[in-house]
Protein backbone atom coordinates (compact mmCIF):
# COMPACT_ATOMS: atom_id res chain seq x y z
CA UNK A 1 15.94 29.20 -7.53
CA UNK A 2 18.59 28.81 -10.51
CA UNK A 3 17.34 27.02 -13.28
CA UNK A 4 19.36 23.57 -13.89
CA UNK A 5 20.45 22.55 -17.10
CA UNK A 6 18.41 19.54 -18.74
CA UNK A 7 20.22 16.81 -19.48
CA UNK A 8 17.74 14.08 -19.63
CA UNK A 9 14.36 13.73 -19.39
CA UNK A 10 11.90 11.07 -18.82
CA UNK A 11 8.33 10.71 -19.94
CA UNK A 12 6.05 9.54 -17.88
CA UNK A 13 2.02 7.96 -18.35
CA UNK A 14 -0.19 4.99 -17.50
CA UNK A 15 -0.17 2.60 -20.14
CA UNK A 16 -4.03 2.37 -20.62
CA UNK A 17 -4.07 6.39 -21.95
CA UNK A 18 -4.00 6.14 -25.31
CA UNK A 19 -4.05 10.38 -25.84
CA UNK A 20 -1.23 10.37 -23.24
CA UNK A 21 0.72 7.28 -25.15
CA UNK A 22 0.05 9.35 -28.65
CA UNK A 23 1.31 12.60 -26.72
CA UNK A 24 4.19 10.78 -25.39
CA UNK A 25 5.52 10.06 -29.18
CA UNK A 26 4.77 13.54 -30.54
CA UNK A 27 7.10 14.98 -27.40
CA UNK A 28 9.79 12.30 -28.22
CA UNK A 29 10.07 13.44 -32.04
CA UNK A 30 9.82 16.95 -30.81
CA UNK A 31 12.68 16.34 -28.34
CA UNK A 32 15.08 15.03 -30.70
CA UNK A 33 14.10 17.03 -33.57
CA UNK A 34 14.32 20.45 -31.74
CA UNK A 35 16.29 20.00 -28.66
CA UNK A 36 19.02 16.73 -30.21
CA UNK A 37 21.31 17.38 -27.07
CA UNK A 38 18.44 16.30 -24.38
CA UNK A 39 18.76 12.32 -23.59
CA UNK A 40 15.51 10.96 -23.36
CA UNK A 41 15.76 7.43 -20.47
CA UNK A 42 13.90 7.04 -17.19
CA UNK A 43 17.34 6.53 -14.79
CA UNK A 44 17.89 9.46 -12.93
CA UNK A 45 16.94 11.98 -15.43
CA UNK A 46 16.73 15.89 -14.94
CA UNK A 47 13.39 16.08 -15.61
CA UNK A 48 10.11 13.67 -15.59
CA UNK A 49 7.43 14.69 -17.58
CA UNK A 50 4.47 13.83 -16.74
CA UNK A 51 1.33 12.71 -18.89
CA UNK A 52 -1.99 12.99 -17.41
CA UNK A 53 -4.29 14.07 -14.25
CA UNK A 54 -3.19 14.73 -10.83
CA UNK A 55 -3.29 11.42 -9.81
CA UNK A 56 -0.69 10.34 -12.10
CA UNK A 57 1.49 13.74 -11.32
CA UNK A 58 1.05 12.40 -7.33
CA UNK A 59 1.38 8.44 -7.97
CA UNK A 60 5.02 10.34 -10.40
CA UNK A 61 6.30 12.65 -7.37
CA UNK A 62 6.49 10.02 -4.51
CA UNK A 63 8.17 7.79 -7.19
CA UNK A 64 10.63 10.18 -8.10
CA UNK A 65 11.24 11.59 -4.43
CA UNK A 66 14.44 10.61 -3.46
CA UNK A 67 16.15 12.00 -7.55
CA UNK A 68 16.44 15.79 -7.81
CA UNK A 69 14.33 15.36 -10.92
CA UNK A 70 12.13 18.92 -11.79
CA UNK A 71 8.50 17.27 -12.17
CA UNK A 72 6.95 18.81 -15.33
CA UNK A 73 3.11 17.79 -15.52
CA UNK A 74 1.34 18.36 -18.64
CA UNK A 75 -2.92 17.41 -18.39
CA UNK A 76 -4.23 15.11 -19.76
CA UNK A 77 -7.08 14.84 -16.70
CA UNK A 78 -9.74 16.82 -15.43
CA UNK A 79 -8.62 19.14 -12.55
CA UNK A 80 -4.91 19.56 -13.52
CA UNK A 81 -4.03 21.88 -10.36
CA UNK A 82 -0.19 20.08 -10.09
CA UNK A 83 0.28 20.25 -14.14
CA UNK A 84 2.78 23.21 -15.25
CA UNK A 85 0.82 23.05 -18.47
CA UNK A 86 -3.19 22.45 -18.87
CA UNK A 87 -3.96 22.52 -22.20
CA UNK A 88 -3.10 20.40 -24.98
CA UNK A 89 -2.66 22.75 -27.37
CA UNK A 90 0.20 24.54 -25.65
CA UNK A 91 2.25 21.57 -24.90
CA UNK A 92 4.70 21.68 -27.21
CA UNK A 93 5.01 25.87 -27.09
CA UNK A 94 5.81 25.03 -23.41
CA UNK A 95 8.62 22.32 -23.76
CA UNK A 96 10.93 24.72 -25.90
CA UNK A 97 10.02 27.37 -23.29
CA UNK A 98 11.15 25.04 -20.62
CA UNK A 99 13.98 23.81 -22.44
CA UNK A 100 15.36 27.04 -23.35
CA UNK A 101 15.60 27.73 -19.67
CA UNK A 102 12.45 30.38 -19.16
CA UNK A 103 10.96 28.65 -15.88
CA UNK A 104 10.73 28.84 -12.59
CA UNK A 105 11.39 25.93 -9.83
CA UNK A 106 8.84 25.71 -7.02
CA UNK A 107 9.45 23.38 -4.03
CA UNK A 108 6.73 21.59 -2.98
CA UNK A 109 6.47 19.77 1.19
CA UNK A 110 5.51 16.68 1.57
CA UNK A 111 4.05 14.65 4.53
CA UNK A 112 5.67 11.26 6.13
CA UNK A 113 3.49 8.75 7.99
CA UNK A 114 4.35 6.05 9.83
CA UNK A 115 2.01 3.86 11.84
CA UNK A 116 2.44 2.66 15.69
CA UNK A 117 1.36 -0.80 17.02
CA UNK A 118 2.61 -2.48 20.26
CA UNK A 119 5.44 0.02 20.13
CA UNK A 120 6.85 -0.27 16.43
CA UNK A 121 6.20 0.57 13.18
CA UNK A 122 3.88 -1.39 11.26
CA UNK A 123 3.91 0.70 8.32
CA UNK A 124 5.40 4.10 6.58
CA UNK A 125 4.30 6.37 4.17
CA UNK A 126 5.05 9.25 2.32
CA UNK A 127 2.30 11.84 0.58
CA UNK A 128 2.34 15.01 -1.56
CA UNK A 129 -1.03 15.47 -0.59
CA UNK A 130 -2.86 14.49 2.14
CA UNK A 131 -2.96 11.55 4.85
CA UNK A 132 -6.16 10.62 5.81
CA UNK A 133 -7.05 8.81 8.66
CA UNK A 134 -10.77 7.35 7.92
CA UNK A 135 -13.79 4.86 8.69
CA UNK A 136 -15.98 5.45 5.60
CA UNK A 137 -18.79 3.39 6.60
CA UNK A 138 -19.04 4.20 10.21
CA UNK A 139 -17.35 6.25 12.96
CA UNK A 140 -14.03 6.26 14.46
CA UNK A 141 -12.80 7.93 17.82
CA UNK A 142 -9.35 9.36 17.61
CA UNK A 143 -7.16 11.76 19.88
CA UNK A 144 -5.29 14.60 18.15
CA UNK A 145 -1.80 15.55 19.74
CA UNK A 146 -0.18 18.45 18.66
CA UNK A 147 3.61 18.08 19.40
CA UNK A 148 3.06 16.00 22.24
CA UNK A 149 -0.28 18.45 23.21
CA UNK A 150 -3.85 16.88 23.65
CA UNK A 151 -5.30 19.10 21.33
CA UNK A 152 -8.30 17.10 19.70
CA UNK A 153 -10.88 14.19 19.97
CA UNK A 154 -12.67 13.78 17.06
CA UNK A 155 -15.36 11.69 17.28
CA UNK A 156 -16.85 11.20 13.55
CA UNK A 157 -15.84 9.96 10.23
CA UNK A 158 -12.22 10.93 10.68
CA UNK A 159 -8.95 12.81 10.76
CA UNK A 160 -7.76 14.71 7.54
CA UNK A 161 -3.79 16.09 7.26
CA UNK A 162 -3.08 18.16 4.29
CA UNK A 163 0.14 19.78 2.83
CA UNK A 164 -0.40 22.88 0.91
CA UNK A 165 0.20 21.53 -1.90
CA UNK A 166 -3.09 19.07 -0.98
CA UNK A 167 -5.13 22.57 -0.09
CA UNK A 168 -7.12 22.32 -3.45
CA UNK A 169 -8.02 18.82 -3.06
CA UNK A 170 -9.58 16.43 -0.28
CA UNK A 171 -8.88 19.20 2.14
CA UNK A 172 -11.25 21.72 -0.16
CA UNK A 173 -14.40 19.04 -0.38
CA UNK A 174 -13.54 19.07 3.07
CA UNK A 175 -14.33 23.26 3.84
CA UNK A 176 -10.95 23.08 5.04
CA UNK A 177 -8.87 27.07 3.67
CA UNK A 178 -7.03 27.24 0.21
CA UNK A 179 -2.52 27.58 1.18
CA UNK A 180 -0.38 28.77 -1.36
CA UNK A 181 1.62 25.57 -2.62
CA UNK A 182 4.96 26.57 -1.82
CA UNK A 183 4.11 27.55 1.76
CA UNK A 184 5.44 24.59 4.08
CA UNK A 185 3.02 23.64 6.39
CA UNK A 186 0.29 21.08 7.74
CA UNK A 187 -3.80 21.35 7.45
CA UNK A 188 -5.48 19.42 10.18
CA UNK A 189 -9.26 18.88 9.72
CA UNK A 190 -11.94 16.77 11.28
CA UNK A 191 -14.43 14.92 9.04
CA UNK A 192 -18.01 14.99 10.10
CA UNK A 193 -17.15 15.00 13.92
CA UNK A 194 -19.94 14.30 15.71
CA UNK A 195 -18.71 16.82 18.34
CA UNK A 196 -19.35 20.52 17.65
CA UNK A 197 -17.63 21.51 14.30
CA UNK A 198 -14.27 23.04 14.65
CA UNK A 199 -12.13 24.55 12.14
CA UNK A 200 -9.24 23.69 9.96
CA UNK A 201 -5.95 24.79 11.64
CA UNK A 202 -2.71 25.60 9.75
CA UNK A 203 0.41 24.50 11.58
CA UNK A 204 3.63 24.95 11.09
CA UNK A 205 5.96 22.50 9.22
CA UNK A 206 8.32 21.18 11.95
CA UNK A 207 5.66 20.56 14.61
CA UNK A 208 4.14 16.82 14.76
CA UNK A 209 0.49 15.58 14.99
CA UNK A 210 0.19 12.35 16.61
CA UNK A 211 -3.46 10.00 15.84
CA UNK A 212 -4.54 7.80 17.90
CA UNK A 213 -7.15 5.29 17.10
CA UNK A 214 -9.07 5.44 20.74
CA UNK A 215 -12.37 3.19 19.51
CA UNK A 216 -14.36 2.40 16.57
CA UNK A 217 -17.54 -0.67 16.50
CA UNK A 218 -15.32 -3.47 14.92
CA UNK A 219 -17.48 -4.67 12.05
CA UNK A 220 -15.69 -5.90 9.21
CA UNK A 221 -17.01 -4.18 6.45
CA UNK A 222 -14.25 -3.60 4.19
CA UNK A 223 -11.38 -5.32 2.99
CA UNK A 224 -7.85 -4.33 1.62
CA UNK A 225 -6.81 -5.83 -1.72
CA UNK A 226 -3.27 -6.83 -0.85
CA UNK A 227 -4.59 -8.14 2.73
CA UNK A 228 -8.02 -9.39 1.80
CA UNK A 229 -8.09 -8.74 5.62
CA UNK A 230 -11.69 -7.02 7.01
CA UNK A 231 -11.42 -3.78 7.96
CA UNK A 232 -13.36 -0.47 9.23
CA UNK A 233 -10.82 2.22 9.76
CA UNK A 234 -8.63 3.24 6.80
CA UNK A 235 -5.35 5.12 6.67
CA UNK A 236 -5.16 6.67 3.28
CA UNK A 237 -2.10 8.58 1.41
CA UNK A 238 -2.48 10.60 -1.58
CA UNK A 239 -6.02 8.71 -1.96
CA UNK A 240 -4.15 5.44 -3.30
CA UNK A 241 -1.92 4.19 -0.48
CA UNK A 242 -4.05 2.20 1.62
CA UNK A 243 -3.75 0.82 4.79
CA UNK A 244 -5.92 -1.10 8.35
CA UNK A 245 -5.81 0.74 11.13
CA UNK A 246 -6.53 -0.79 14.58
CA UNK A 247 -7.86 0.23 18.02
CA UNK A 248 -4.78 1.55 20.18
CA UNK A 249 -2.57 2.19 16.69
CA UNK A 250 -0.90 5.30 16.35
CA UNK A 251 -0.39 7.45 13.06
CA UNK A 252 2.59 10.09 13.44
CA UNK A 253 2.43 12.71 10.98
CA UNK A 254 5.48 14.87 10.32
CA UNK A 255 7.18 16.87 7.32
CA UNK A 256 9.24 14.89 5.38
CA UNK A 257 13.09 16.51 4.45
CA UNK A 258 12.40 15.91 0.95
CA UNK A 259 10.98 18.65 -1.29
CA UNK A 260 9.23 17.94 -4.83
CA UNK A 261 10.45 20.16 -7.18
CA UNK A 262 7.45 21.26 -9.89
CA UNK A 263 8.30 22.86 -12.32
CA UNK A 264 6.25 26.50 -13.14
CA UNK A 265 6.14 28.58 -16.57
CA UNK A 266 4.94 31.85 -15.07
CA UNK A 267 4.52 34.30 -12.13
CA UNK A 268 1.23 33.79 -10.45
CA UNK A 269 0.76 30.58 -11.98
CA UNK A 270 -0.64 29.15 -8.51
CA UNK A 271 -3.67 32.12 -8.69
CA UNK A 272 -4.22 32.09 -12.58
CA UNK A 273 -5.02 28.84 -11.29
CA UNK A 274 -7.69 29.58 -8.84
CA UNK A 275 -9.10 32.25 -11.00
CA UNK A 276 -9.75 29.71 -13.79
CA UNK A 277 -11.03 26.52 -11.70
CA UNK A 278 -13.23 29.16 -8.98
CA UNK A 279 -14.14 31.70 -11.97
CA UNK A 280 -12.44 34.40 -9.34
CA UNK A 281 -13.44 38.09 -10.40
């Protein structure tokens, strides 16, 4: 993909980092010092960089969906798989390598949800990495269609439906298989089904997977924040996005036509990656 010229750039933390607020200023006198042209304001900007872990980078790329922004993540966390850069130390040697146009763009798939009940949609969601379709504290019965196909019925702790992107997250704890980021496609996985254990399957981007929540014991045992409603079954995106699922509700999963553009400082990056976090030989 051709490189596209920076014009502005926004930066990007939470507020309560203090090493990513002190970072943020260091990049800003860098910025004007070295690179005077660059215009450095959150409104559509060419870039957003991104200070901190992968939750931040996530909680950054659904925000930033519908801009062409690049998404530029430099860690500040622990895991760092969706940061371009993961050490501190090479932060700034990175920004003048970015901004003197020696990067690559990689475009990342993400996953929209939308929820079913009594016919419409009760709620919509978009993820970079997974949707998750949960009862932590008990078991939940759910039917897995496969473009219209009974394929499934999990009976267990739940349904898990990962993007590549997502591979080296939830989906890993879960034994589910490592994708290459850039490869568009869906990972379906059961969670603890009480049936016998099945495999991840990889399926192709433009298919859908349907949920349906067939029966779970109705208990009451958690409760949603904005709702303060009880609760048992859980749909989750991107592990922050949280929402009550009832009996007979149904979860559509489907690719969304937006692509998250990350941006990437090097060939390989994705399996210098694995070879650092796995200790690959």
């Amino acid at each position: 993909m051709m490189n596209k010229q920076i014009k502005s750039l926004a930066i990007v933390y939470r507020e309560n980092n203090i090493k990513a607020k002190n970072w943020a200023k260091k990049i800003e006198l860098f910025v004007k010092k070295q690179f005077s042209k660059i215009i450095i304001f959150d409104k559509k900007p060419s870039v957003v960089l991104v200070l901190g872990g992968d939750g931040t980078i996530l909680e950054t790329a659904r925000k930033y969906q519908k801009s062409d922004a690049l998404i530029f993540g430099m860690n500040l966390g622990n895991v760092g798989f969706l940061a371009s850069v993961r050490k501190p130390e090479n932060f700034l040697t990175a920004l003048k390598q970015f901004f003197t146009g020696n990067y690559f763009v990689a475009e990342r798939m993400m996953l929209a949800s939308a929820v079913y009940r009594s016919n419409k949609i009760v709620f919509k969601s978009d993820a970079l990495n997974d949707i998750v379709v949960q009862n932590p504290l008990g078991i939940v019965e759910i039917e897995v269609n496969i473009e219209n196909y009974p394929f499934q019925y999990v009976s267990g702790t739940g349904v898990l439906v990962s993007t590549a992107t997502g591979s080296t997250a939830y989906n890993l704890s879960a034994h589910g298989p490592i994708v290459m980021p850039d490869i568009k496609c869906m990972i379906l996985s059961e969670l603890l089904d009480h049936n016998i254990p099945t495999p991840s399957v990889v399926i192709k981007y433009n298919k859908e997977i349907e949920l349906k929540i067939a029966d779970f014991r109705e208990r009451g045992l958690l409760s949603v924040t904005k709702t303060e409603k009880p609760a048992d079954v859980l749909l989750i995106a991107d592990g922050e996005i949280i929402f009550p699922l009832q009996k007979n509700d149904i979860i559509k999963i489907q690719s969304s036509p937006r692509l998250i553009k990350f941006v990437e400082l090097e060939k390989n990056y994705f399996f210098k990656s694995l070879q650092e976090k796995f200790a690959f030989k």
